[in-house]
PDB file of N, CA and C in Angstrom:
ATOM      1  N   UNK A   1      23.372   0.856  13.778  1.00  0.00           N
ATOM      2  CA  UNK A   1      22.950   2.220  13.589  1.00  0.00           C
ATOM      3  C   UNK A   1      22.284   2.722  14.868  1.00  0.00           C
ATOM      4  N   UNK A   2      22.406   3.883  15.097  1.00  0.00           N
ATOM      5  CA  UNK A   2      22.325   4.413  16.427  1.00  0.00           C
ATOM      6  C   UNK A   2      20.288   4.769  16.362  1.00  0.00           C
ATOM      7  N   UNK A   3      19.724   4.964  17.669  1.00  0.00           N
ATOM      8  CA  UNK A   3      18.476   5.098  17.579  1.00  0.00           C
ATOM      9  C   UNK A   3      18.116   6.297  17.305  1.00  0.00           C
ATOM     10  N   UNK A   4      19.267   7.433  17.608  1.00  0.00           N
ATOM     11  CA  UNK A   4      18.465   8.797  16.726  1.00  0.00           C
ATOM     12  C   UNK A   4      18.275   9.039  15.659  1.00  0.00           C
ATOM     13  N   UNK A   5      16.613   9.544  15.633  1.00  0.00           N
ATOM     14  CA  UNK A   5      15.829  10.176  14.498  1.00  0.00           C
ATOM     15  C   UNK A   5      16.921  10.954  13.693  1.00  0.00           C
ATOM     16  N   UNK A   6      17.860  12.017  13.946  1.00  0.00           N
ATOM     17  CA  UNK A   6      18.871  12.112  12.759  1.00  0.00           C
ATOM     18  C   UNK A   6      20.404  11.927  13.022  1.00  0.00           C
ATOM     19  N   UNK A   7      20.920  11.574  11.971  1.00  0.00           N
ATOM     20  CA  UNK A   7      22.107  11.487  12.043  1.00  0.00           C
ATOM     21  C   UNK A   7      23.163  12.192  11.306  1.00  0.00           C
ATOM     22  N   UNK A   8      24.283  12.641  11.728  1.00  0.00           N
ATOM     23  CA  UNK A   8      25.037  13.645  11.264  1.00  0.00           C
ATOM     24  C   UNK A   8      26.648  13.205  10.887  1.00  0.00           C
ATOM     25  N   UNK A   9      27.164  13.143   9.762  1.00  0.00           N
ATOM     26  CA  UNK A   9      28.847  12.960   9.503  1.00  0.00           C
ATOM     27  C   UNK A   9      28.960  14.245   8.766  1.00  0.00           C
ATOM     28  N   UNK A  10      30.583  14.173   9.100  1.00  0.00           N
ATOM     29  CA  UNK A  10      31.190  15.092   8.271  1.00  0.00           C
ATOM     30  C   UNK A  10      32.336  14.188   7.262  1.00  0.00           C
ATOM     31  N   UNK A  11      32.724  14.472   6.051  1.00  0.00           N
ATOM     32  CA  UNK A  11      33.557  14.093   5.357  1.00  0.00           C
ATOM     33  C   UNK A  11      34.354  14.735   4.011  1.00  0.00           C
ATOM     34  N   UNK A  12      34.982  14.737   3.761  1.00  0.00           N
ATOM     35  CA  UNK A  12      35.658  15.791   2.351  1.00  0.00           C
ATOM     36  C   UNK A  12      34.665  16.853   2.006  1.00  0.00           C
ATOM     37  N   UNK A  13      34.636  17.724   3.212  1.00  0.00           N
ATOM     38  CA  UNK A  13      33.858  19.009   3.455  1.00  0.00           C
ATOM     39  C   UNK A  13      32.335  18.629   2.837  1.00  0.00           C
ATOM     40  N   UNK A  14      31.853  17.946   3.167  1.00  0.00           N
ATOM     41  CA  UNK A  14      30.509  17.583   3.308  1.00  0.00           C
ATOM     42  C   UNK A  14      30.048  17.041   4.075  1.00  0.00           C
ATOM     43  N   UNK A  15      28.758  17.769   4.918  1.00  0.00           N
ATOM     44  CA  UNK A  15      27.760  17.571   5.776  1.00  0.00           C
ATOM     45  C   UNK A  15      26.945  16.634   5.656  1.00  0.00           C
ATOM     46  N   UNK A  16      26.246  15.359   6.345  1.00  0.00           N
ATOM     47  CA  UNK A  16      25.359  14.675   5.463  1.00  0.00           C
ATOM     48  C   UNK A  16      24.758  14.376   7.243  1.00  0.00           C
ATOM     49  N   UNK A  17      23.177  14.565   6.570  1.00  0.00           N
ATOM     50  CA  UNK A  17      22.493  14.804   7.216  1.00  0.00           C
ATOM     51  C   UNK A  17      21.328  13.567   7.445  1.00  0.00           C
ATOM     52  N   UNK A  18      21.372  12.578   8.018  1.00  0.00           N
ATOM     53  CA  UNK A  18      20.270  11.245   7.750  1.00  0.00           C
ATOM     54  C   UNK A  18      19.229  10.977   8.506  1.00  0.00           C
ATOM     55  N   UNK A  19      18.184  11.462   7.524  1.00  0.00           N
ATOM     56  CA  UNK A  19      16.664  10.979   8.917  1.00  0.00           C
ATOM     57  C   UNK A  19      17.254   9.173   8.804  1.00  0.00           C
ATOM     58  N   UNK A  20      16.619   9.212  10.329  1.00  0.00           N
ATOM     59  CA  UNK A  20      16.899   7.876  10.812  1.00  0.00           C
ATOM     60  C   UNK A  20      15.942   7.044  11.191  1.00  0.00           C
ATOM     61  N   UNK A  21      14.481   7.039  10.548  1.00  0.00           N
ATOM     62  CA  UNK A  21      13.148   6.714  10.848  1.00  0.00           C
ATOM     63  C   UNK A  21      12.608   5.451   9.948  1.00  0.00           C
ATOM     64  N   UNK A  22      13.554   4.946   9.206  1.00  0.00           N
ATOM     65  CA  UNK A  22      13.411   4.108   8.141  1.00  0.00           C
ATOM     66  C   UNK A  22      11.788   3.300   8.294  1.00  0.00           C
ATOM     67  N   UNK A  23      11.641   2.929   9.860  1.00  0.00           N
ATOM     68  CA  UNK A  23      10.282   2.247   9.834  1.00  0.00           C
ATOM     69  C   UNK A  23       9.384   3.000   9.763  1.00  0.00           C
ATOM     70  N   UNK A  24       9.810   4.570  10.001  1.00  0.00           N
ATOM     71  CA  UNK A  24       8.304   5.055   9.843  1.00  0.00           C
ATOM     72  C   UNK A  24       8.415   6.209   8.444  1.00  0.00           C
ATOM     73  N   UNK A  25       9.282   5.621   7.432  1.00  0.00           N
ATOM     74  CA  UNK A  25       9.681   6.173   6.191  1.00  0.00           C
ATOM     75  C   UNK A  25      10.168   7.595   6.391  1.00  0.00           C
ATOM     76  N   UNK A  26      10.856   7.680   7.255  1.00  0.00           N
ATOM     77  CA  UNK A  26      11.425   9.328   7.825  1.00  0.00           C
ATOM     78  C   UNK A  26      10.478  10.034   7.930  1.00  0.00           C
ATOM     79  N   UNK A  27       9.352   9.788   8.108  1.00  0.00           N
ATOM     80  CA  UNK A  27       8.382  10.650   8.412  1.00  0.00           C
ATOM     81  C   UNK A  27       8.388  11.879   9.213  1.00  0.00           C
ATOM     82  N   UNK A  28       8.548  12.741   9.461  1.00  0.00           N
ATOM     83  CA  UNK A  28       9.059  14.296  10.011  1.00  0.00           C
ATOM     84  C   UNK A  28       8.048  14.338  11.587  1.00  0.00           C
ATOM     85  N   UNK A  29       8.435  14.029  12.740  1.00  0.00           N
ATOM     86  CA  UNK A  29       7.690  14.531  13.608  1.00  0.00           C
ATOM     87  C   UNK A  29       8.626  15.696  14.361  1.00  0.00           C
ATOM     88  N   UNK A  30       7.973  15.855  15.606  1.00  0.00           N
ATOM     89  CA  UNK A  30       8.657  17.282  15.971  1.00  0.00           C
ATOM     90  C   UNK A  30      10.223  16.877  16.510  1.00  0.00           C
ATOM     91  N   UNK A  31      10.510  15.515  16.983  1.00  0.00           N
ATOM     92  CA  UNK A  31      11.967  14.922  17.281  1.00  0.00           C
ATOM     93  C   UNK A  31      12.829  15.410  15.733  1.00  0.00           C
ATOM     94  N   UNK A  32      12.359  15.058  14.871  1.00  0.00           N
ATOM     95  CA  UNK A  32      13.082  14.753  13.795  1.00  0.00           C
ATOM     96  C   UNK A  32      13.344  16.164  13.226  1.00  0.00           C
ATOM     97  N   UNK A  33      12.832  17.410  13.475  1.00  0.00           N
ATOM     98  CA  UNK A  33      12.300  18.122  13.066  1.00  0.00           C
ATOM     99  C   UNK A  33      13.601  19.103  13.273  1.00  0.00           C
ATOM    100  N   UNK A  34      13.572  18.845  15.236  1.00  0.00           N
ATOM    101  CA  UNK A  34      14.517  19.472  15.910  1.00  0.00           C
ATOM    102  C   UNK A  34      15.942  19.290  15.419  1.00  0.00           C
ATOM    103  N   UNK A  35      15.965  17.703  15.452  1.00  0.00           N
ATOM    104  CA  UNK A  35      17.479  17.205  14.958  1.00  0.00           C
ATOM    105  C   UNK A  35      17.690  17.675  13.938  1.00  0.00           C
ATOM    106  N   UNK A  36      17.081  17.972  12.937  1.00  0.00           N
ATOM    107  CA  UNK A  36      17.588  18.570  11.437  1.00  0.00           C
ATOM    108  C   UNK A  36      17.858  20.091  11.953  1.00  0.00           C
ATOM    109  N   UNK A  37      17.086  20.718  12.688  1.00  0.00           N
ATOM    110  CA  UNK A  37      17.853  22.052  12.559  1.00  0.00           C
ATOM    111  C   UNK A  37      18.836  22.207  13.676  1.00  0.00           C
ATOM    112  N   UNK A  38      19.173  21.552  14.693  1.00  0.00           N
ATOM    113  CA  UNK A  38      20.418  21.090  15.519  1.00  0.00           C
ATOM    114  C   UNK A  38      21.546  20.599  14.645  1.00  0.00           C
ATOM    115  N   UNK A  39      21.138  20.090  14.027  1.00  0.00           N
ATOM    116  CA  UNK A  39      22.679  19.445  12.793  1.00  0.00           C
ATOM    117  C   UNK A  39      22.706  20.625  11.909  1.00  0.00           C
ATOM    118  N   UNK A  40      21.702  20.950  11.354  1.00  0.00           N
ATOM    119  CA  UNK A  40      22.259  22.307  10.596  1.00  0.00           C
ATOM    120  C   UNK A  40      22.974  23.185  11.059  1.00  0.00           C
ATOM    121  N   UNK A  41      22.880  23.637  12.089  1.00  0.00           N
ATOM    122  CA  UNK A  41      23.708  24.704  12.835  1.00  0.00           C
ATOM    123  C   UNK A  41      24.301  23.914  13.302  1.00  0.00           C
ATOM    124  N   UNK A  42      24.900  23.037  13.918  1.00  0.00           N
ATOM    125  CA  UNK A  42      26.462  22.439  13.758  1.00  0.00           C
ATOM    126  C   UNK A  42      27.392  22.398  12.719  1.00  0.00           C
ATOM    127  N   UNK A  43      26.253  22.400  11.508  1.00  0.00           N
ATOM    128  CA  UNK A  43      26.904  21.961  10.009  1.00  0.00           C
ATOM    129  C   UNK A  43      27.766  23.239   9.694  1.00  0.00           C
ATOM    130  N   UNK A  44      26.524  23.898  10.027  1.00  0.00           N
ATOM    131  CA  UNK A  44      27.152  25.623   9.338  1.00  0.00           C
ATOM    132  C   UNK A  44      28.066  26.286  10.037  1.00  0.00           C
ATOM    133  N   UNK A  45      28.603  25.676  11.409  1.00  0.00           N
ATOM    134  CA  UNK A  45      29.646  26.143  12.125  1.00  0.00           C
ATOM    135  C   UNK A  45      30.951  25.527  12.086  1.00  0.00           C
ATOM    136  N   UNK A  46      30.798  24.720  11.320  1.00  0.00           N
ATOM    137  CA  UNK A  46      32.508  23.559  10.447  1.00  0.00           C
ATOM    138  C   UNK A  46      32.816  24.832   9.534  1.00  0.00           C
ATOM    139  N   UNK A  47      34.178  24.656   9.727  1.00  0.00           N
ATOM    140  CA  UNK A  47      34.533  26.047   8.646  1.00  0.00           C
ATOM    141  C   UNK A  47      34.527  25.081   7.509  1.00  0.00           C
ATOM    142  N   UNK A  48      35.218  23.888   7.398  1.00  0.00           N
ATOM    143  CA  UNK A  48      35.517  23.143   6.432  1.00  0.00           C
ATOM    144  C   UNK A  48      34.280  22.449   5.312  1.00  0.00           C
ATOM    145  N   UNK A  49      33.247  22.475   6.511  1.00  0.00           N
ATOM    146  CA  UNK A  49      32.102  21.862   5.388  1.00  0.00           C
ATOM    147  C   UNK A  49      31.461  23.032   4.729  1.00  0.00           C
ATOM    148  N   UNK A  50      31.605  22.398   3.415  1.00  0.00           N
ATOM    149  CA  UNK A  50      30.943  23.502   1.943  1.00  0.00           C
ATOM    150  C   UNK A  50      29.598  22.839   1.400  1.00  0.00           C
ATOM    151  N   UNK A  51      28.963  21.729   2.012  1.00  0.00           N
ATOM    152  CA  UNK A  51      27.945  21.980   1.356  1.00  0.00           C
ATOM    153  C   UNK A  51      27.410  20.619   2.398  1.00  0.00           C
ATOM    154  N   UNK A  52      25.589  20.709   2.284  1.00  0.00           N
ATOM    155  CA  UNK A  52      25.265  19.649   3.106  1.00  0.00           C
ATOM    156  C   UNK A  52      24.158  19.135   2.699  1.00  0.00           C
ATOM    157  N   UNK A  53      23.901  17.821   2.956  1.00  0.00           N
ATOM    158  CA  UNK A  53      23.091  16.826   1.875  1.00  0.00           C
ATOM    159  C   UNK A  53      22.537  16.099   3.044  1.00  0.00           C
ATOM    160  N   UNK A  54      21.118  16.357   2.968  1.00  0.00           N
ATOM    161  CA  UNK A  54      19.949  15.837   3.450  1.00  0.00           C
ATOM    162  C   UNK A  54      19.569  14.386   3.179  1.00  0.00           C
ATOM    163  N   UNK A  55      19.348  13.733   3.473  1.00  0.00           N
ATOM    164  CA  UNK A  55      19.237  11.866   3.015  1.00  0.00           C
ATOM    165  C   UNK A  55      18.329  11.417   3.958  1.00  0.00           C
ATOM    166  N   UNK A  56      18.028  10.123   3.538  1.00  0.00           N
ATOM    167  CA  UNK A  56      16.940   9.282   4.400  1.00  0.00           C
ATOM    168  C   UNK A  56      17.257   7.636   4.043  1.00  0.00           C
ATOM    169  N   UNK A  57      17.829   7.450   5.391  1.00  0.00           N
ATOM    170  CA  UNK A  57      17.843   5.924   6.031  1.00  0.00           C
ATOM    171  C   UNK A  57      16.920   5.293   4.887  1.00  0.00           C
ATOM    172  N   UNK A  58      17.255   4.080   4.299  1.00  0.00           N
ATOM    173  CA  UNK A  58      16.219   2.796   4.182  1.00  0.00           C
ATOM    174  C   UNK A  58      15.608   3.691   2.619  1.00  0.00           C
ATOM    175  N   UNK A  59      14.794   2.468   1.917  1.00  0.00           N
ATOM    176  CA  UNK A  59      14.274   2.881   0.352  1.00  0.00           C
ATOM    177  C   UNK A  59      13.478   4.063   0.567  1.00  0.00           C
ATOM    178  N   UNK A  60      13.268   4.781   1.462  1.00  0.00           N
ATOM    179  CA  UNK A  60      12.315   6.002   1.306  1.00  0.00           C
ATOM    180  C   UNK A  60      13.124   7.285   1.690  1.00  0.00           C
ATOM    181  N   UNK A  61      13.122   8.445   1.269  1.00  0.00           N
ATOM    182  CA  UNK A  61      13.604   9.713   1.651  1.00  0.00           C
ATOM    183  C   UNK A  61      12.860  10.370   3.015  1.00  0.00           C
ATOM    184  N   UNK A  62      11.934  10.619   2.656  1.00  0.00           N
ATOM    185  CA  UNK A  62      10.975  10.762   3.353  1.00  0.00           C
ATOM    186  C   UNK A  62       9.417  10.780   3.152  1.00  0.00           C
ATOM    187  N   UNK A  63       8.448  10.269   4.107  1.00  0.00           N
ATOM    188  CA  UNK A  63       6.886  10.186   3.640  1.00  0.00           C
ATOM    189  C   UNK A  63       6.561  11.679   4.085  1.00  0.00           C
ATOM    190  N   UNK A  64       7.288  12.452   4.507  1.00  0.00           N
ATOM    191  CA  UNK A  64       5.956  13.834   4.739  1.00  0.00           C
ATOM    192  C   UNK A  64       5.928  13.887   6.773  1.00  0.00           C
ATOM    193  N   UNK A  65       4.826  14.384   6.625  1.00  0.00           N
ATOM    194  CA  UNK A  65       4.379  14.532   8.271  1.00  0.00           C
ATOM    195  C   UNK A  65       4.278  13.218   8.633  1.00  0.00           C
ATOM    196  N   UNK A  66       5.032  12.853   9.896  1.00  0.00           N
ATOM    197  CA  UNK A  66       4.453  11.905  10.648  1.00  0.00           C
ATOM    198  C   UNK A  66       2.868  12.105  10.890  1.00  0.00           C
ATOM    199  N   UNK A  67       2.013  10.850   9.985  1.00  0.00           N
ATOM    200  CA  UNK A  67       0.702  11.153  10.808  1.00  0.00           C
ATOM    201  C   UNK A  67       0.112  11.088  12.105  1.00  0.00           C
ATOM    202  N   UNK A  68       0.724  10.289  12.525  1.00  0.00           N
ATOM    203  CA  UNK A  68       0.434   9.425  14.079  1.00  0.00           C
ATOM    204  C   UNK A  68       0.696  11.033  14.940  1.00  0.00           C
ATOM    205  N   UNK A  69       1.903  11.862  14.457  1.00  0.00           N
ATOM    206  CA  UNK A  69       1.910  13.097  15.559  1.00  0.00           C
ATOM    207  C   UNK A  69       0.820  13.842  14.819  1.00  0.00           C
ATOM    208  N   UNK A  70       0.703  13.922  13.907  1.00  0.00           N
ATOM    209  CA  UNK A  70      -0.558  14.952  13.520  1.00  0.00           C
ATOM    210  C   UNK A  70      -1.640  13.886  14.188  1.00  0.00           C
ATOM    211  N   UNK A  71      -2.435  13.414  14.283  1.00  0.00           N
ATOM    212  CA  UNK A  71      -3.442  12.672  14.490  1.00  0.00           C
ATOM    213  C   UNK A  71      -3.849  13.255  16.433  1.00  0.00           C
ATOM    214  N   UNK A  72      -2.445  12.745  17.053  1.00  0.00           N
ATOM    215  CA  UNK A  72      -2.188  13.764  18.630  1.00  0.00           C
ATOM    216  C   UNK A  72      -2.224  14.597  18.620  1.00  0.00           C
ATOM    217  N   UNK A  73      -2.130  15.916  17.689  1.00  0.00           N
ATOM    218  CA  UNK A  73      -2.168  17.207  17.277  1.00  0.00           C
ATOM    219  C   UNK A  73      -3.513  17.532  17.376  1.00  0.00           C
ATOM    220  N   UNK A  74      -4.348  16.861  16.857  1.00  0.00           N
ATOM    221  CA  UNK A  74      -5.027  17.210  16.066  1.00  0.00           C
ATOM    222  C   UNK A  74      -6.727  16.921  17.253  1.00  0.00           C
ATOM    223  N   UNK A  75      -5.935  15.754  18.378  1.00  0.00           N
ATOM    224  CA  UNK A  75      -7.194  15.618  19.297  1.00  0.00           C
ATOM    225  C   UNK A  75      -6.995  16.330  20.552  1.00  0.00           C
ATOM    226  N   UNK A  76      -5.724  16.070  20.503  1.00  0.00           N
ATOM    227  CA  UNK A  76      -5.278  17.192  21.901  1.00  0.00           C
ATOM    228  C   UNK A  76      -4.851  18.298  22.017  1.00  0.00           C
ATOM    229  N   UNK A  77      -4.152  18.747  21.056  1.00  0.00           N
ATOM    230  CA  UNK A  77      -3.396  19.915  21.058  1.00  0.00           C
ATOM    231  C   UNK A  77      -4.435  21.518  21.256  1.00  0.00           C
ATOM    232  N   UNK A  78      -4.279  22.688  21.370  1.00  0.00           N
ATOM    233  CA  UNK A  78      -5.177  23.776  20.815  1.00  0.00           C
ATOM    234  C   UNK A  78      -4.487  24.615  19.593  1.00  0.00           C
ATOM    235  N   UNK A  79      -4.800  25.855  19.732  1.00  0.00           N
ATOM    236  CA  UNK A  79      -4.769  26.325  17.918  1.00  0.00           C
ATOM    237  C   UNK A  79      -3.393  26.651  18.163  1.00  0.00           C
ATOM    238  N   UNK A  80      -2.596  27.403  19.334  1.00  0.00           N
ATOM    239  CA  UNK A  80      -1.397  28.080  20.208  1.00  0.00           C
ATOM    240  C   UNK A  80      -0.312  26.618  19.357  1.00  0.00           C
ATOM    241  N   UNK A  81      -0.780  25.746  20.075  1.00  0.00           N
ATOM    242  CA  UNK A  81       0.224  24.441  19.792  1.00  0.00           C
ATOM    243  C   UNK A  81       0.399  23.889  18.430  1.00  0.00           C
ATOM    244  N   UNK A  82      -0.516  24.131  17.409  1.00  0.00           N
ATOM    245  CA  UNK A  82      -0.898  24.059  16.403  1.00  0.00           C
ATOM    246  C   UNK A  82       0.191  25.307  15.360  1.00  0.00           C
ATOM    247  N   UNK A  83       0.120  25.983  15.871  1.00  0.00           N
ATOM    248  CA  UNK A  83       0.420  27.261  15.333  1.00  0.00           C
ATOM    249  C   UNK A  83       1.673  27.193  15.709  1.00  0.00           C
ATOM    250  N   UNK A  84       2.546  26.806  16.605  1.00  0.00           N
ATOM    251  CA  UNK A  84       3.902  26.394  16.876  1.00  0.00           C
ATOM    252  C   UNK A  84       4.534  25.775  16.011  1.00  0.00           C
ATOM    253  N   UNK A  85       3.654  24.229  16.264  1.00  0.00           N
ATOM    254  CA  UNK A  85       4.258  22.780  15.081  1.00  0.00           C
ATOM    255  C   UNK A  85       4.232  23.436  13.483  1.00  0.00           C
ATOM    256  N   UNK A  86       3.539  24.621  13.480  1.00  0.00           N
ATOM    257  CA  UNK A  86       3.790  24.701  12.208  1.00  0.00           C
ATOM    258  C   UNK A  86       4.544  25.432  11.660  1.00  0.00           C
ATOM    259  N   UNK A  87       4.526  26.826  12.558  1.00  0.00           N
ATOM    260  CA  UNK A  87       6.068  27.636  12.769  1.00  0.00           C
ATOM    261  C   UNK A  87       7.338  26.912  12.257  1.00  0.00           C
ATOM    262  N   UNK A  88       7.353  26.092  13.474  1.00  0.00           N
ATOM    263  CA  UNK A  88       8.853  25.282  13.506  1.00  0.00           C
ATOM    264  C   UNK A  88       8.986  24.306  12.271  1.00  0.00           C
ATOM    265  N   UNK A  89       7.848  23.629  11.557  1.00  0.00           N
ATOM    266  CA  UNK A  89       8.297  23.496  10.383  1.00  0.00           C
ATOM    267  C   UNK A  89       8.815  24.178   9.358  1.00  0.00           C
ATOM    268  N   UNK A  90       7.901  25.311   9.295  1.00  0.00           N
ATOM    269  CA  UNK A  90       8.072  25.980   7.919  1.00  0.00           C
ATOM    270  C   UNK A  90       9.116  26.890   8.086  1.00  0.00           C
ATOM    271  N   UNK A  91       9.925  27.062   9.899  1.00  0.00           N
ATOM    272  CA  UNK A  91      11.161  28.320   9.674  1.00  0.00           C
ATOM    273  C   UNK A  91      12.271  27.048   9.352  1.00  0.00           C
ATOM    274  N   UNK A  92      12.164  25.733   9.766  1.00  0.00           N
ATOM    275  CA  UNK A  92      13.163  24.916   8.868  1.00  0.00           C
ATOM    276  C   UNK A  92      13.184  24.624   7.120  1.00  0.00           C
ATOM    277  N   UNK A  93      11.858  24.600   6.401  1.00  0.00           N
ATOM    278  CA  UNK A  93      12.136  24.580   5.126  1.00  0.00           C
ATOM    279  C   UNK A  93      12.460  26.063   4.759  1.00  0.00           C
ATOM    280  N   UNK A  94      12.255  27.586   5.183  1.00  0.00           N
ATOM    281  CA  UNK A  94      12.767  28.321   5.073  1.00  0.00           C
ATOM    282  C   UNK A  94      13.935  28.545   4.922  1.00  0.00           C
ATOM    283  N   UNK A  95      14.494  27.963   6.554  1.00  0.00           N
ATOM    284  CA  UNK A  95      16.235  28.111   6.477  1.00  0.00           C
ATOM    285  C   UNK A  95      16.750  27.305   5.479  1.00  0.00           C
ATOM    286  N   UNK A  96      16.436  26.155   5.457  1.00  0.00           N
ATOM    287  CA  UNK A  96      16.910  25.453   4.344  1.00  0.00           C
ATOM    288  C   UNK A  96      16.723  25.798   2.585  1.00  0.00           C
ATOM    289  N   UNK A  97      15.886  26.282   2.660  1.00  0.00           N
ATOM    290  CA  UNK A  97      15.978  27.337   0.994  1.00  0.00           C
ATOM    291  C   UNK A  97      17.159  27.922   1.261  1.00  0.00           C
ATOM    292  N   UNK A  98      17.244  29.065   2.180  1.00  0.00           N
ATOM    293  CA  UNK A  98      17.929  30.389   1.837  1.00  0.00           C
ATOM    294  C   UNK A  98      19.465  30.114   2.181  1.00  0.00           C
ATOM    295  N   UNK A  99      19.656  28.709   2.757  1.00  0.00           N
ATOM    296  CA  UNK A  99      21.142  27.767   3.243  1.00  0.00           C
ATOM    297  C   UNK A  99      21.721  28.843   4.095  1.00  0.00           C
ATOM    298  N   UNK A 100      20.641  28.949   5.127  1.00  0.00           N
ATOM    299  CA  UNK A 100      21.128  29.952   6.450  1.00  0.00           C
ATOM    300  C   UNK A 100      20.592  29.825   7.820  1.00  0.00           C
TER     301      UNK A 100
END
């Protein structure tokens, strides 16, 4: 299995989308974050794929926020950088509601 945080197939018009973090229970940092909405918009530009399914490497789906990047966030970062990481989360669970 390859070392990127996500991974992307296509197959009988389905997208499948795999955090690839198994040791750190797919935990979402800003790598992982990116790759999901980089594969989404690849996904959504297959004419052929009709639908796309989110998954997670290894017995866990996902744990949530990587803490270890919040923890760096949280000693170094300021409110600007703060206010980014959180942007860029929440316009991905956005897009992903509205499947756009």
């Amino acid at each position: 299995m390859s070392g990127a945080p996500v991974l992307v197939e296509t197959a009988d018009a389905v997208g499948t989308i795999t955090l690839n973090r198994a040791d750190k229970r797919n935990a979402l940092d800003s790598t992982t974050i990116d790759g999901i909405r980089i594969a989404l918009a690849e996904l959504e530009l297959e004419p052929e794929v009709r639908v796309i399914v989110l998954r997670g490497d290894g017995p866990d789906f996902c744990a949530g926020a990587d803490l270890a990047q919040l923890e760096r966030i949280a000693v170094g970062a300021d409110s600007i950088e703060n206010l980014s990481d959180a942007r860029q989360l929440g316009d991905l669970f956005v897009r992903m509601r509205r499947g756009t």
